[in-house]
PDB file of N, CA and C in Angstrom:
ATOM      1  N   UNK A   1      61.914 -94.128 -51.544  1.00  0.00           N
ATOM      2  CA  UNK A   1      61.007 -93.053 -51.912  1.00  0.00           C
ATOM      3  C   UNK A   1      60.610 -93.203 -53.378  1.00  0.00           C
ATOM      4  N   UNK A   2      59.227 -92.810 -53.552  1.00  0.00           N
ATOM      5  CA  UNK A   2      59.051 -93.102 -54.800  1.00  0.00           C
ATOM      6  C   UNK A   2      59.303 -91.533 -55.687  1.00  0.00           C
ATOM      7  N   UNK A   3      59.441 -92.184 -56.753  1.00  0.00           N
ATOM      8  CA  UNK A   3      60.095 -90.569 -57.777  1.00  0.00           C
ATOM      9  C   UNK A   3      59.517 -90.476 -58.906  1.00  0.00           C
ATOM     10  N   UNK A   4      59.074 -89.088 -59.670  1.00  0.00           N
ATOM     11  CA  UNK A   4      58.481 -89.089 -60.513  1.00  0.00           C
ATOM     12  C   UNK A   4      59.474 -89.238 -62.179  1.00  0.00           C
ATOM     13  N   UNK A   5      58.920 -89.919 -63.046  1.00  0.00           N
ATOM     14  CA  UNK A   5      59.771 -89.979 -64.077  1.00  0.00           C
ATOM     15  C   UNK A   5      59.611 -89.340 -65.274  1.00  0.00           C
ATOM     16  N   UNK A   6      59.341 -88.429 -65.065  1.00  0.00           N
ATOM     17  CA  UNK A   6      59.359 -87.389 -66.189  1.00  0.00           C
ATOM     18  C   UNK A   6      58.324 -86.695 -66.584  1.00  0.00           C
ATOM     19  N   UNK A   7      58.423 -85.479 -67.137  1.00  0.00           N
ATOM     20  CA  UNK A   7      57.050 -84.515 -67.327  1.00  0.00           C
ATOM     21  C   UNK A   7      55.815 -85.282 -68.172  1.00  0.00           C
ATOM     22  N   UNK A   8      55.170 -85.200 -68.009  1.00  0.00           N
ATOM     23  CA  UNK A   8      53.926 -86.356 -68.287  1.00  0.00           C
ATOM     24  C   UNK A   8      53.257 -85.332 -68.989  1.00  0.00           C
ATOM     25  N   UNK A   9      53.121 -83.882 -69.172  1.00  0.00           N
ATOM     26  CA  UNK A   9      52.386 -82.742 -69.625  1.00  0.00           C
ATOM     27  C   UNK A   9      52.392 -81.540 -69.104  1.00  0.00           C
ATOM     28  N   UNK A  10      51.906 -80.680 -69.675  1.00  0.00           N
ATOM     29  CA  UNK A  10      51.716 -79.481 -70.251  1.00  0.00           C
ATOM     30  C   UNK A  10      51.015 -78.450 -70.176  1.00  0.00           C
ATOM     31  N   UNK A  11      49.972 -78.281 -69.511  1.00  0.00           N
ATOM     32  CA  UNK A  11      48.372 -77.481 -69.620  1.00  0.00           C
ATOM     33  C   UNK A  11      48.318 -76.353 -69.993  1.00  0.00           C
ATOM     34  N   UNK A  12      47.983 -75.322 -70.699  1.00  0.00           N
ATOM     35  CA  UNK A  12      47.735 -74.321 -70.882  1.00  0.00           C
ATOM     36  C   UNK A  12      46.331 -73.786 -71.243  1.00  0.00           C
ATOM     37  N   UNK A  13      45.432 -72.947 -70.252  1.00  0.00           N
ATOM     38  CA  UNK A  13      44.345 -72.096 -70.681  1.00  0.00           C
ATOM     39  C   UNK A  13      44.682 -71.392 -72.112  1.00  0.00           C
ATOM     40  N   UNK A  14      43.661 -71.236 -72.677  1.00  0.00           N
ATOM     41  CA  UNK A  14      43.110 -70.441 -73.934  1.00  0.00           C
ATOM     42  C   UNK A  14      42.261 -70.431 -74.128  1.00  0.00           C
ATOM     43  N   UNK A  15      41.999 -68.733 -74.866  1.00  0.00           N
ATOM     44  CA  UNK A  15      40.483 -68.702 -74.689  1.00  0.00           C
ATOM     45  C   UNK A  15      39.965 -69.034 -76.196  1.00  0.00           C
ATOM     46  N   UNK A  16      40.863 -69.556 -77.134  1.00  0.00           N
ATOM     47  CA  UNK A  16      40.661 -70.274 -78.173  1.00  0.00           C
ATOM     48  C   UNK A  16      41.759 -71.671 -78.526  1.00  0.00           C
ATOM     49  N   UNK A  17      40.976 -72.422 -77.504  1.00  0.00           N
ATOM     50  CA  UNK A  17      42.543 -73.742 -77.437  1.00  0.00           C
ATOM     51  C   UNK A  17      43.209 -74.308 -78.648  1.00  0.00           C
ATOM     52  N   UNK A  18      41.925 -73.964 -79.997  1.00  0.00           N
ATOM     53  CA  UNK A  18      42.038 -75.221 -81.457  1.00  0.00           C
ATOM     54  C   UNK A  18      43.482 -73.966 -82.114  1.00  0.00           C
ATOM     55  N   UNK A  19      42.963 -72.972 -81.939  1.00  0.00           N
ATOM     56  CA  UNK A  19      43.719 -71.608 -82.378  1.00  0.00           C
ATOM     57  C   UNK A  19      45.102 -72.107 -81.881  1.00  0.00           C
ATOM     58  N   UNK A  20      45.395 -72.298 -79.981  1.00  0.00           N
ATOM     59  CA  UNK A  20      46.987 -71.962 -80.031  1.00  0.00           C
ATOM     60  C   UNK A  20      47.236 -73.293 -80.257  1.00  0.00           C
ATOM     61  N   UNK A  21      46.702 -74.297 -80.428  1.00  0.00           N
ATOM     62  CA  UNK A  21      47.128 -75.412 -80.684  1.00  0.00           C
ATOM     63  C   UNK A  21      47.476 -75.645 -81.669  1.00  0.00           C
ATOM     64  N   UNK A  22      47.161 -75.129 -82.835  1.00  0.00           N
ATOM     65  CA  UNK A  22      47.514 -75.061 -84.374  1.00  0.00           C
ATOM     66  C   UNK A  22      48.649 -74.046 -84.350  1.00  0.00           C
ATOM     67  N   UNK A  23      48.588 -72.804 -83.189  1.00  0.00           N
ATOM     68  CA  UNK A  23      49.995 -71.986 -83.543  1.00  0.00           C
ATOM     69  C   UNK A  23      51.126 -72.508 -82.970  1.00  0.00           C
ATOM     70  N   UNK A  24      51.163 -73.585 -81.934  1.00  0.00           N
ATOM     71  CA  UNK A  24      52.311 -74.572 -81.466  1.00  0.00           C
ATOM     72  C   UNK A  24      52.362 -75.408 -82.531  1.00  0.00           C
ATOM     73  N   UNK A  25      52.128 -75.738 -83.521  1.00  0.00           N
ATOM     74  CA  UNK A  25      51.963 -76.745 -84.244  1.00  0.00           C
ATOM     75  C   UNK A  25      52.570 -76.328 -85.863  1.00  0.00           C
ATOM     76  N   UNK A  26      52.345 -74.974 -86.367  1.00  0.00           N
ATOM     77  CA  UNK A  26      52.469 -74.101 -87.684  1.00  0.00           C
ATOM     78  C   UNK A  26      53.836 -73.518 -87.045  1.00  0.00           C
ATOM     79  N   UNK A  27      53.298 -73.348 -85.826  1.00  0.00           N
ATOM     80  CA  UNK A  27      55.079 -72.270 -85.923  1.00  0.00           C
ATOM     81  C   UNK A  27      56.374 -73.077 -85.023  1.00  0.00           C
ATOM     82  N   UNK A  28      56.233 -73.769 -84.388  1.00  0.00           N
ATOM     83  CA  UNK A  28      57.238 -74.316 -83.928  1.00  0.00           C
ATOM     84  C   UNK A  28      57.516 -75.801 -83.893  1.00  0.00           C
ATOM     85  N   UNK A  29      56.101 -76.485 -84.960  1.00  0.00           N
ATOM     86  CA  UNK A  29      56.300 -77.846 -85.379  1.00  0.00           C
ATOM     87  C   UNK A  29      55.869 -78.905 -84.382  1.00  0.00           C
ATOM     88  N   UNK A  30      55.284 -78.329 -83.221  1.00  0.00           N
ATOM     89  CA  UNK A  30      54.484 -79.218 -81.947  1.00  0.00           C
ATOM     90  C   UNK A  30      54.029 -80.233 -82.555  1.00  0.00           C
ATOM     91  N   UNK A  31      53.955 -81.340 -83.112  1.00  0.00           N
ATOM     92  CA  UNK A  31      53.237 -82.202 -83.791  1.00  0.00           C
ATOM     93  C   UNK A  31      52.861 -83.189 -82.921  1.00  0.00           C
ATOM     94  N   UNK A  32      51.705 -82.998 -82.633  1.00  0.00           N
ATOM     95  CA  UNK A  32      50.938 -83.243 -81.092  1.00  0.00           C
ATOM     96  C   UNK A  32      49.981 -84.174 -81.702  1.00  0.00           C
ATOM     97  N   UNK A  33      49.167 -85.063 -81.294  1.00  0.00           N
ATOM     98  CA  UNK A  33      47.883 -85.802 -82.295  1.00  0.00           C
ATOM     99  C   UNK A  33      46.562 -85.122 -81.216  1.00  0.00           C
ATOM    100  N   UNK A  34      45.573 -85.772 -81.542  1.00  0.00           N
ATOM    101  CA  UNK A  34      44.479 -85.158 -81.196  1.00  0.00           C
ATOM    102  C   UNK A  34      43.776 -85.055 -79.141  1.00  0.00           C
ATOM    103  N   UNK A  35      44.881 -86.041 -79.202  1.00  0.00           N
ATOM    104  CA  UNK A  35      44.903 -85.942 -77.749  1.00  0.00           C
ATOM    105  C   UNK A  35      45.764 -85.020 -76.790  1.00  0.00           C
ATOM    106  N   UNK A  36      46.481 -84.613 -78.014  1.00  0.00           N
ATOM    107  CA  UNK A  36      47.960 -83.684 -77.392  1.00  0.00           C
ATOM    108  C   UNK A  36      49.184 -84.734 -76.954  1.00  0.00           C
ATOM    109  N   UNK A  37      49.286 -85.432 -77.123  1.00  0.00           N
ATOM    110  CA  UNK A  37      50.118 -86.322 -77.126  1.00  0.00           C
ATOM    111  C   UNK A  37      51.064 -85.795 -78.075  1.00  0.00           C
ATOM    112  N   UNK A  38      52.433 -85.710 -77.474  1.00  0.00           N
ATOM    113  CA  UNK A  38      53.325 -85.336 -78.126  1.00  0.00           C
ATOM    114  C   UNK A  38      54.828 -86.774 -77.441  1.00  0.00           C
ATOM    115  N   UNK A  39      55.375 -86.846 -78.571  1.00  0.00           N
ATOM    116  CA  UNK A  39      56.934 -87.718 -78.372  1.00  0.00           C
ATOM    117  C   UNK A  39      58.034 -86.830 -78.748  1.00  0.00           C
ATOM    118  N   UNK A  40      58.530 -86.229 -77.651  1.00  0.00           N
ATOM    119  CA  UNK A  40      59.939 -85.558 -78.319  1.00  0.00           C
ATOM    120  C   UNK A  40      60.603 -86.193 -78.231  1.00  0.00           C
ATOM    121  N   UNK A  41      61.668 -85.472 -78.868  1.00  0.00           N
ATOM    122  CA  UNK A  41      63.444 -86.188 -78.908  1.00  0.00           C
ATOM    123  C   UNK A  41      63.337 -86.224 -77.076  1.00  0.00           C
ATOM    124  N   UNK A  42      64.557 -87.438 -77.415  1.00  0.00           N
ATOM    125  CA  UNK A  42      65.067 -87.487 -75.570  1.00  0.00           C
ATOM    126  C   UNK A  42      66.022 -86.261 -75.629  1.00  0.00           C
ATOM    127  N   UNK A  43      66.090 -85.989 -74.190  1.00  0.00           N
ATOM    128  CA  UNK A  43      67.190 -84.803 -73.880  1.00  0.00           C
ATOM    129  C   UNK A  43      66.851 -84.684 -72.931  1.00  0.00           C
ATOM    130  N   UNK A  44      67.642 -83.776 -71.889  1.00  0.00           N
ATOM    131  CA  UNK A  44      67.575 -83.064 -70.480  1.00  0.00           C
ATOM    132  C   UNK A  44      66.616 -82.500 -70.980  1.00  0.00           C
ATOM    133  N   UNK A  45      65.875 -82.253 -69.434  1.00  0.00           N
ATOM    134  CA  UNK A  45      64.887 -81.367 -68.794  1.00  0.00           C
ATOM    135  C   UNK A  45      65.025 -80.743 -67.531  1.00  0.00           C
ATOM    136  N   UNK A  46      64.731 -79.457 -67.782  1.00  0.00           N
ATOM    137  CA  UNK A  46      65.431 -78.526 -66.669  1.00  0.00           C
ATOM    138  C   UNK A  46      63.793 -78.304 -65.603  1.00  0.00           C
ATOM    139  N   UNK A  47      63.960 -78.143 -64.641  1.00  0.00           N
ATOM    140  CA  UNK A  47      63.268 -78.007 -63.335  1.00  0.00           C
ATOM    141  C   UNK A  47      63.673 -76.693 -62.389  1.00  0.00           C
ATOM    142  N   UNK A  48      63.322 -75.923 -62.469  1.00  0.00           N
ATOM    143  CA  UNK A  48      63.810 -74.902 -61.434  1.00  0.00           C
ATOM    144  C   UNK A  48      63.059 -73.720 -60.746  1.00  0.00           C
ATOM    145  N   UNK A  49      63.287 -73.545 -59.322  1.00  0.00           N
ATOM    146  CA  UNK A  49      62.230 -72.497 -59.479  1.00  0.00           C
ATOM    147  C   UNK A  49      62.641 -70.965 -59.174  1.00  0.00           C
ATOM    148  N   UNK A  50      61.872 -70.206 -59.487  1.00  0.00           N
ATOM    149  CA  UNK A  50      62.712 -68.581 -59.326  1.00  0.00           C
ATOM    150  C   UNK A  50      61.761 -67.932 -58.112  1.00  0.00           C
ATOM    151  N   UNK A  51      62.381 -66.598 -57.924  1.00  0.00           N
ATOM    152  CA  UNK A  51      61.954 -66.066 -56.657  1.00  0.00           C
ATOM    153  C   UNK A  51      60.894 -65.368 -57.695  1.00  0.00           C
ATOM    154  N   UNK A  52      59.846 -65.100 -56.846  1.00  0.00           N
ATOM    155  CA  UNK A  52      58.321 -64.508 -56.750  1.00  0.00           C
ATOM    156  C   UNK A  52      58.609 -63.396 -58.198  1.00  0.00           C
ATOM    157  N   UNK A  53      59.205 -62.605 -57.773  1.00  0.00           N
ATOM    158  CA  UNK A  53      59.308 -61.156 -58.036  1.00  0.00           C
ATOM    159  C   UNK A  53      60.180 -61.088 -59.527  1.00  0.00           C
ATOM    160  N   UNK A  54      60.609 -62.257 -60.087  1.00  0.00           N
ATOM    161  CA  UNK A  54      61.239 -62.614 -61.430  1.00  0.00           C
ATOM    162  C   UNK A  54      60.660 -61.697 -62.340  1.00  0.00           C
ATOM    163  N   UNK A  55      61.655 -61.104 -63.803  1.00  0.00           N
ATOM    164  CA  UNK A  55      60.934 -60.380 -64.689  1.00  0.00           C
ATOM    165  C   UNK A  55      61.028 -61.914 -65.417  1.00  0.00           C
ATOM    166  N   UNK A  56      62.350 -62.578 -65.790  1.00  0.00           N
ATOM    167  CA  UNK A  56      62.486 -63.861 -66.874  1.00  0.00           C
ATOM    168  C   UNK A  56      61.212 -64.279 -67.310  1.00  0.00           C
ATOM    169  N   UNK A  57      59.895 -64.249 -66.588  1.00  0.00           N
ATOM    170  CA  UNK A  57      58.959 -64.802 -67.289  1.00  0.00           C
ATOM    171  C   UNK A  57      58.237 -63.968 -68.043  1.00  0.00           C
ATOM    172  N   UNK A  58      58.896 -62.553 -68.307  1.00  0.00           N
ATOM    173  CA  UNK A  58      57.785 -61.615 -68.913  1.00  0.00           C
ATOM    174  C   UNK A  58      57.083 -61.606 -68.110  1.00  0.00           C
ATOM    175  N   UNK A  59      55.454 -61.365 -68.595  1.00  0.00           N
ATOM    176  CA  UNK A  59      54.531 -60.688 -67.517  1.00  0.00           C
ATOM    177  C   UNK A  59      54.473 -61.395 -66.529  1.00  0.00           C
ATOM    178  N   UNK A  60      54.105 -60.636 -65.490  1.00  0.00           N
ATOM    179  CA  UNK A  60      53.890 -60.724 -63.781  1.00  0.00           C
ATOM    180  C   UNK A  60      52.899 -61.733 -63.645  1.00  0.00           C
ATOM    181  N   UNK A  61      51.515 -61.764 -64.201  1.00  0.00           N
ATOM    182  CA  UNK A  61      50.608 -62.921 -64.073  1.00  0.00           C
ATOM    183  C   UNK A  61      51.496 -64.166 -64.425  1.00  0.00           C
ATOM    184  N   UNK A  62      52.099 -64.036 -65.676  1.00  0.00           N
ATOM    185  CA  UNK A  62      52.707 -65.172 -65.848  1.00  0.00           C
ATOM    186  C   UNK A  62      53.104 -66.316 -64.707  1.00  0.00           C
ATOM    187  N   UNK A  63      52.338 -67.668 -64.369  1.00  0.00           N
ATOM    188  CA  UNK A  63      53.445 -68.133 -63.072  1.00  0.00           C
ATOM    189  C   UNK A  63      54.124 -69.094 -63.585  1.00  0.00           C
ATOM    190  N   UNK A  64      54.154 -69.851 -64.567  1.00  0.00           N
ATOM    191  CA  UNK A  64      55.331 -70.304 -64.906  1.00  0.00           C
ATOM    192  C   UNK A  64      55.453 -70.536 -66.529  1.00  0.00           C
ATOM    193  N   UNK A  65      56.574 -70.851 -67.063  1.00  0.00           N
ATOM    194  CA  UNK A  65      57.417 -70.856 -68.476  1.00  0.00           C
ATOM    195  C   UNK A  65      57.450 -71.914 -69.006  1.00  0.00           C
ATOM    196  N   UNK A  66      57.126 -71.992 -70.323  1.00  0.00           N
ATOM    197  CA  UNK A  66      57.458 -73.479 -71.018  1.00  0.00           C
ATOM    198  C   UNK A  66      58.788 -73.317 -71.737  1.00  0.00           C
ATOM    199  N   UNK A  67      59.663 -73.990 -71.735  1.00  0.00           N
ATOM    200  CA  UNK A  67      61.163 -73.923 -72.519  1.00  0.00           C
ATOM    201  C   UNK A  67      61.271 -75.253 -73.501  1.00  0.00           C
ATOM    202  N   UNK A  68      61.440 -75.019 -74.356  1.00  0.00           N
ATOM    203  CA  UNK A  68      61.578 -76.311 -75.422  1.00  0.00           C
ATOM    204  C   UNK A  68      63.108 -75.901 -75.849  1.00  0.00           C
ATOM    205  N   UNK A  69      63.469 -77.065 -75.965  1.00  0.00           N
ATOM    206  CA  UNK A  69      65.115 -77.820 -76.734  1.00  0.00           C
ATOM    207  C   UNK A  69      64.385 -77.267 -78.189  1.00  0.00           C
ATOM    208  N   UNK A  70      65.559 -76.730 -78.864  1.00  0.00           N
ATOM    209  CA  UNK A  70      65.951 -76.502 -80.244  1.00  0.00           C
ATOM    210  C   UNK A  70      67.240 -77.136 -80.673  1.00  0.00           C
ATOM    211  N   UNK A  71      67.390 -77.168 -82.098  1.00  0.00           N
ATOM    212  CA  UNK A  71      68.675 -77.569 -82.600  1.00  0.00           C
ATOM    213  C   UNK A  71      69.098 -76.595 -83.148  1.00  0.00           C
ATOM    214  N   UNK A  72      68.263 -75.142 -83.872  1.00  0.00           N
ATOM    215  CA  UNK A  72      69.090 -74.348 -84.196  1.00  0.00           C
ATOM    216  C   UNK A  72      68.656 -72.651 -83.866  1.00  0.00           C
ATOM    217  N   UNK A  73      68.866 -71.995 -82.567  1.00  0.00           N
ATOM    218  CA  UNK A  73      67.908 -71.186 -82.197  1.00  0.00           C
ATOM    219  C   UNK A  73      67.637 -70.344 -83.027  1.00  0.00           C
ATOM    220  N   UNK A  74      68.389 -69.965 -84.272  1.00  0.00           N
ATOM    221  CA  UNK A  74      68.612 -68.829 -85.192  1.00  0.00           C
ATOM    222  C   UNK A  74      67.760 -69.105 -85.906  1.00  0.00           C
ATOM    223  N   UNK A  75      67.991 -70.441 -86.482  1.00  0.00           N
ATOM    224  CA  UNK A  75      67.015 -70.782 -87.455  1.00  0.00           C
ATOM    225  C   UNK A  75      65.704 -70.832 -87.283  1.00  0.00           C
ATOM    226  N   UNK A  76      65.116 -71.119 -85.843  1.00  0.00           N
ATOM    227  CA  UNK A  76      63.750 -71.204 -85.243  1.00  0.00           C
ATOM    228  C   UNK A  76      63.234 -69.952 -85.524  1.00  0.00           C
ATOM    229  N   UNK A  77      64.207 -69.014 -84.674  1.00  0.00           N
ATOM    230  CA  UNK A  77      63.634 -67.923 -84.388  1.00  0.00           C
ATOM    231  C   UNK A  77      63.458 -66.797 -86.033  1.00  0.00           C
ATOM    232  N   UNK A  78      64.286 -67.150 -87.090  1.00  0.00           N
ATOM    233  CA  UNK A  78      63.753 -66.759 -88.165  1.00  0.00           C
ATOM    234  C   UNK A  78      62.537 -67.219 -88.949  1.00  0.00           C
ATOM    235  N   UNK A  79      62.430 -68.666 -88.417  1.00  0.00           N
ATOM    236  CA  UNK A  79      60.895 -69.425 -89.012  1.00  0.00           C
ATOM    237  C   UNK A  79      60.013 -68.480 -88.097  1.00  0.00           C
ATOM    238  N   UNK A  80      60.313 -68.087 -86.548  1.00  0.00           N
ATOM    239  CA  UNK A  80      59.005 -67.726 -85.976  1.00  0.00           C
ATOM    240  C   UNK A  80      58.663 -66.286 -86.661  1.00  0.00           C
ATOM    241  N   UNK A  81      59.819 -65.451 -87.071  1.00  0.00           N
ATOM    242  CA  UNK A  81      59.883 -64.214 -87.509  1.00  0.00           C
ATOM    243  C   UNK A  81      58.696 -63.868 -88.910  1.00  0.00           C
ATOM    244  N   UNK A  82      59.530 -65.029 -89.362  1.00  0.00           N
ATOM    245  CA  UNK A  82      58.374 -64.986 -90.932  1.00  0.00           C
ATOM    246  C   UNK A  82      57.245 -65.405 -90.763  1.00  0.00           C
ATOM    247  N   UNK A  83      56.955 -65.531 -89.616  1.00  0.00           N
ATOM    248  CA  UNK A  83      55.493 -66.389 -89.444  1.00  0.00           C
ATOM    249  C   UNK A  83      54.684 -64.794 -88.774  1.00  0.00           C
ATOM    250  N   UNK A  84      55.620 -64.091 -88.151  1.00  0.00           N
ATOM    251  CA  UNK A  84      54.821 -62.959 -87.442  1.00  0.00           C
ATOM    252  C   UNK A  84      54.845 -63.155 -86.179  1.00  0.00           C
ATOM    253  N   UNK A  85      55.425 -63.878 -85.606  1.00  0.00           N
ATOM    254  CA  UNK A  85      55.626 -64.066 -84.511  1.00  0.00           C
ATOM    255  C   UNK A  85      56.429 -62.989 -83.518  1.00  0.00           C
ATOM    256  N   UNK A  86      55.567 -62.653 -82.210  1.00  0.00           N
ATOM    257  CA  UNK A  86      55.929 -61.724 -81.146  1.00  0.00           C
ATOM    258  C   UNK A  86      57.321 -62.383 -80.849  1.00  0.00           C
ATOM    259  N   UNK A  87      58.843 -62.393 -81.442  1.00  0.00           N
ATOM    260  CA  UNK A  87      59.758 -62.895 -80.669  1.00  0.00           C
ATOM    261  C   UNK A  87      60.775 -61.523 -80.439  1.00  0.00           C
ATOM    262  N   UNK A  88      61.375 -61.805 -79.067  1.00  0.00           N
ATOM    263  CA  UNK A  88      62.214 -60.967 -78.549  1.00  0.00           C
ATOM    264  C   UNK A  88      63.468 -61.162 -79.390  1.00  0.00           C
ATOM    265  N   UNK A  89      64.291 -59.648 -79.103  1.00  0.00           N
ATOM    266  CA  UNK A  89      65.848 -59.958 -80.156  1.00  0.00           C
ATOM    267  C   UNK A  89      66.646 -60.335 -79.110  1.00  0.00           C
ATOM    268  N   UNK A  90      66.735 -59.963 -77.979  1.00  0.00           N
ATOM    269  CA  UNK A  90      68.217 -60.590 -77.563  1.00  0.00           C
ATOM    270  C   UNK A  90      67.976 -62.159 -77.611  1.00  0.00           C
ATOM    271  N   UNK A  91      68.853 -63.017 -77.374  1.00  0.00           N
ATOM    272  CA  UNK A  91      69.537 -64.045 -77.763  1.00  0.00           C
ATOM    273  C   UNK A  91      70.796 -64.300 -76.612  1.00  0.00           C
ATOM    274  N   UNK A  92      70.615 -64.534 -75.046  1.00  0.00           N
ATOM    275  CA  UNK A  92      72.002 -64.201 -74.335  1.00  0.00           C
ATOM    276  C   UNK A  92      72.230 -65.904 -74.636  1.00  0.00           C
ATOM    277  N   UNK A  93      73.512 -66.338 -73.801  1.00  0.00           N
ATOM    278  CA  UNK A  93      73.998 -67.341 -74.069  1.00  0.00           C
ATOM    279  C   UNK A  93      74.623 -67.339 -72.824  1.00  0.00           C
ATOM    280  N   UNK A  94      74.820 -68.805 -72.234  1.00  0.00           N
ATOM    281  CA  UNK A  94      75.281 -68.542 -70.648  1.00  0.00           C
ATOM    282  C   UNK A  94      76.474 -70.266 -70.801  1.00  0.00           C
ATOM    283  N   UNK A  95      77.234 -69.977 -70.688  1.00  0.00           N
ATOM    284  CA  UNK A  95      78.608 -70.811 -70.528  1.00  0.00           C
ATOM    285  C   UNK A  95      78.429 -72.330 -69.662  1.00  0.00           C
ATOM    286  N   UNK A  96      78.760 -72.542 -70.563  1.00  0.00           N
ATOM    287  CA  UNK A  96      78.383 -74.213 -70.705  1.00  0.00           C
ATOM    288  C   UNK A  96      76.824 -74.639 -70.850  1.00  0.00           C
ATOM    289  N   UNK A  97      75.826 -73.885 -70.822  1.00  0.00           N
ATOM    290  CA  UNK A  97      74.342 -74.280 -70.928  1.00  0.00           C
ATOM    291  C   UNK A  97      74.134 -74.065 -72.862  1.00  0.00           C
ATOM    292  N   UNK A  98      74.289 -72.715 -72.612  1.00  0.00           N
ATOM    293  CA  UNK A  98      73.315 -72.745 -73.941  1.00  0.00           C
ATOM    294  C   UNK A  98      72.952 -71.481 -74.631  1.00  0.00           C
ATOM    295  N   UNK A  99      72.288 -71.323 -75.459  1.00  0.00           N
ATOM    296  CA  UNK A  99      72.059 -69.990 -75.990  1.00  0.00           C
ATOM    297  C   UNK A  99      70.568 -70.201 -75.465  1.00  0.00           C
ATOM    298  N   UNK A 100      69.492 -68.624 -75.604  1.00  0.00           N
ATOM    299  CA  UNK A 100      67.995 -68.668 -75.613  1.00  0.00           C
ATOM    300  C   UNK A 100      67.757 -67.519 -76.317  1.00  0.00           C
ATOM    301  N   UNK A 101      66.376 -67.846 -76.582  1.00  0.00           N
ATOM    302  CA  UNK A 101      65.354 -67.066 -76.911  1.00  0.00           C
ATOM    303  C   UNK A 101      64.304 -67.068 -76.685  1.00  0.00           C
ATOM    304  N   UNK A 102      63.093 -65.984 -76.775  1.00  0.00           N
ATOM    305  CA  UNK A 102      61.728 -66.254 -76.394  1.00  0.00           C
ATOM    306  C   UNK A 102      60.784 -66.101 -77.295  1.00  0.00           C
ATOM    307  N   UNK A 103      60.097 -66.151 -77.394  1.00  0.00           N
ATOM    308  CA  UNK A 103      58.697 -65.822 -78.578  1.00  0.00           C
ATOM    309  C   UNK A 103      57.379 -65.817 -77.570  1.00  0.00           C
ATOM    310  N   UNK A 104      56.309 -64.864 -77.750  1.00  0.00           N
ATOM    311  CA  UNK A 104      55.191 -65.465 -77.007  1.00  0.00           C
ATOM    312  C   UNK A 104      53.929 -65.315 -77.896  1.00  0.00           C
ATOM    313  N   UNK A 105      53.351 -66.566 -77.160  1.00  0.00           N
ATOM    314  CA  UNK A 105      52.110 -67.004 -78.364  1.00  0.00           C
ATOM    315  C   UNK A 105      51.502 -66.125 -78.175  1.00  0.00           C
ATOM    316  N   UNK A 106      49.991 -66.600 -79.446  1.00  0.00           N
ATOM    317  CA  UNK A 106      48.908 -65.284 -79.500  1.00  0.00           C
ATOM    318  C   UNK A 106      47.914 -65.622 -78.135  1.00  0.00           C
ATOM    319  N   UNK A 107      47.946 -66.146 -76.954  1.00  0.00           N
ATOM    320  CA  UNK A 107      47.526 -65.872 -75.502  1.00  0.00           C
ATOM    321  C   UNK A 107      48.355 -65.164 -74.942  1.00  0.00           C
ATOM    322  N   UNK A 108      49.251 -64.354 -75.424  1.00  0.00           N
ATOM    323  CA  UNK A 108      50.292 -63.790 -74.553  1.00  0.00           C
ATOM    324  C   UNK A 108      51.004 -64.471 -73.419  1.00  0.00           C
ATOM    325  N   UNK A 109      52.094 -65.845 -73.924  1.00  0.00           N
ATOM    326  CA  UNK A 109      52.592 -66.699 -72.664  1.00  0.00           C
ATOM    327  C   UNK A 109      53.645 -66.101 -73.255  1.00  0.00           C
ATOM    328  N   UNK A 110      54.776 -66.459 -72.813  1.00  0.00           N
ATOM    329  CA  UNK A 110      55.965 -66.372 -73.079  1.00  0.00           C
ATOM    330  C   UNK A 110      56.850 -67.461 -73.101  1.00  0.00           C
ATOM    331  N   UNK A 111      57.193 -68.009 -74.297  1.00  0.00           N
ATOM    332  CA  UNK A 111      57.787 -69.421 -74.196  1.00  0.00           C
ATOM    333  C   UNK A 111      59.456 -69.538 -74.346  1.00  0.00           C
ATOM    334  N   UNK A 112      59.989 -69.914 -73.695  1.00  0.00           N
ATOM    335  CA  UNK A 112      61.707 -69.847 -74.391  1.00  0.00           C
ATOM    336  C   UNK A 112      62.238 -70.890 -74.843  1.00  0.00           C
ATOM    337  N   UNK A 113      63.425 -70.390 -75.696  1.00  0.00           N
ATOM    338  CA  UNK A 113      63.504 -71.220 -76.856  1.00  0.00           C
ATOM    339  C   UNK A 113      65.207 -71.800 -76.297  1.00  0.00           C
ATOM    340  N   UNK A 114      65.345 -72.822 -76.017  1.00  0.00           N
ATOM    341  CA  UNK A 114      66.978 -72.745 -75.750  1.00  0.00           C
ATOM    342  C   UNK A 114      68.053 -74.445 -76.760  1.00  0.00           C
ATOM    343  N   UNK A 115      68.647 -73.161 -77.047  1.00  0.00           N
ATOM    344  CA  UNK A 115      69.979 -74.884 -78.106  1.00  0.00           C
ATOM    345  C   UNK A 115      70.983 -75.066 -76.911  1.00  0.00           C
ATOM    346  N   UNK A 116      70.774 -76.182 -76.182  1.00  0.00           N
ATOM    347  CA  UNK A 116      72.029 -76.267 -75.873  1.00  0.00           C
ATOM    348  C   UNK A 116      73.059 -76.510 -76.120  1.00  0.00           C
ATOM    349  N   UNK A 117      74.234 -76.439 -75.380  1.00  0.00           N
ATOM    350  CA  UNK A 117      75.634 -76.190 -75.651  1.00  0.00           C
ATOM    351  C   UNK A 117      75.897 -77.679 -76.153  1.00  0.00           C
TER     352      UNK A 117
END
């Protein structure tokens, strides 16, 4: 069977794309080139899917979540703070995974932020 090897991209509507593309970029360091081409660090990538009726993604239109690897969620989430950034306070942490957080851009997505363990 043939298998796919890894997330290849990303898409997100906006109704000003240059806008959230510069706010992935100013506030959480996306350093993407003009094609959107981005090289992250290697690391796991999580795949999963939830039942219909989920709040985890914030709003209801929402149909699915972008989660990016951090190295220090505290520290992120105080860069996103000073920036003005919509981020939520809790912070749960789930045994052996990881800590999270969320922030959501100025399209109203909701992105989470997770350090793993």
């Amino acid at each position: 069977m043939e298998r796919v090897l890894g997330v290849g991209g990303y898409f997100v509507r906006a109704a000003d794309p240059a806008a959230l593309g510069a706010w992935y970029r100013d506030c959480l360091g996306l350093d993407a080139d003009e094609h959107g081409v981005w090289r992250p660090d290697a690391g796991v990538t999580v795949f999963a899917t939830f039942e219909f009726e989920t709040e985890y993604f914030g709003s209801r239109d929402q149909q699915t979540m972008l989660n990016f690897r951090v190295r220090d969620l505290d520290a992120m989430l105080a860069q996103l703070r000073a920036k003005g950034a919509d981020v939520a306070q809790e912070t749960p942490e789930m045994e052996g995974v990881g800590r999270f957080g969320w922030v959501t851009d100025p399209e109203g997505n909701r992105v989470e932020l997770w350090q793993p363990s």
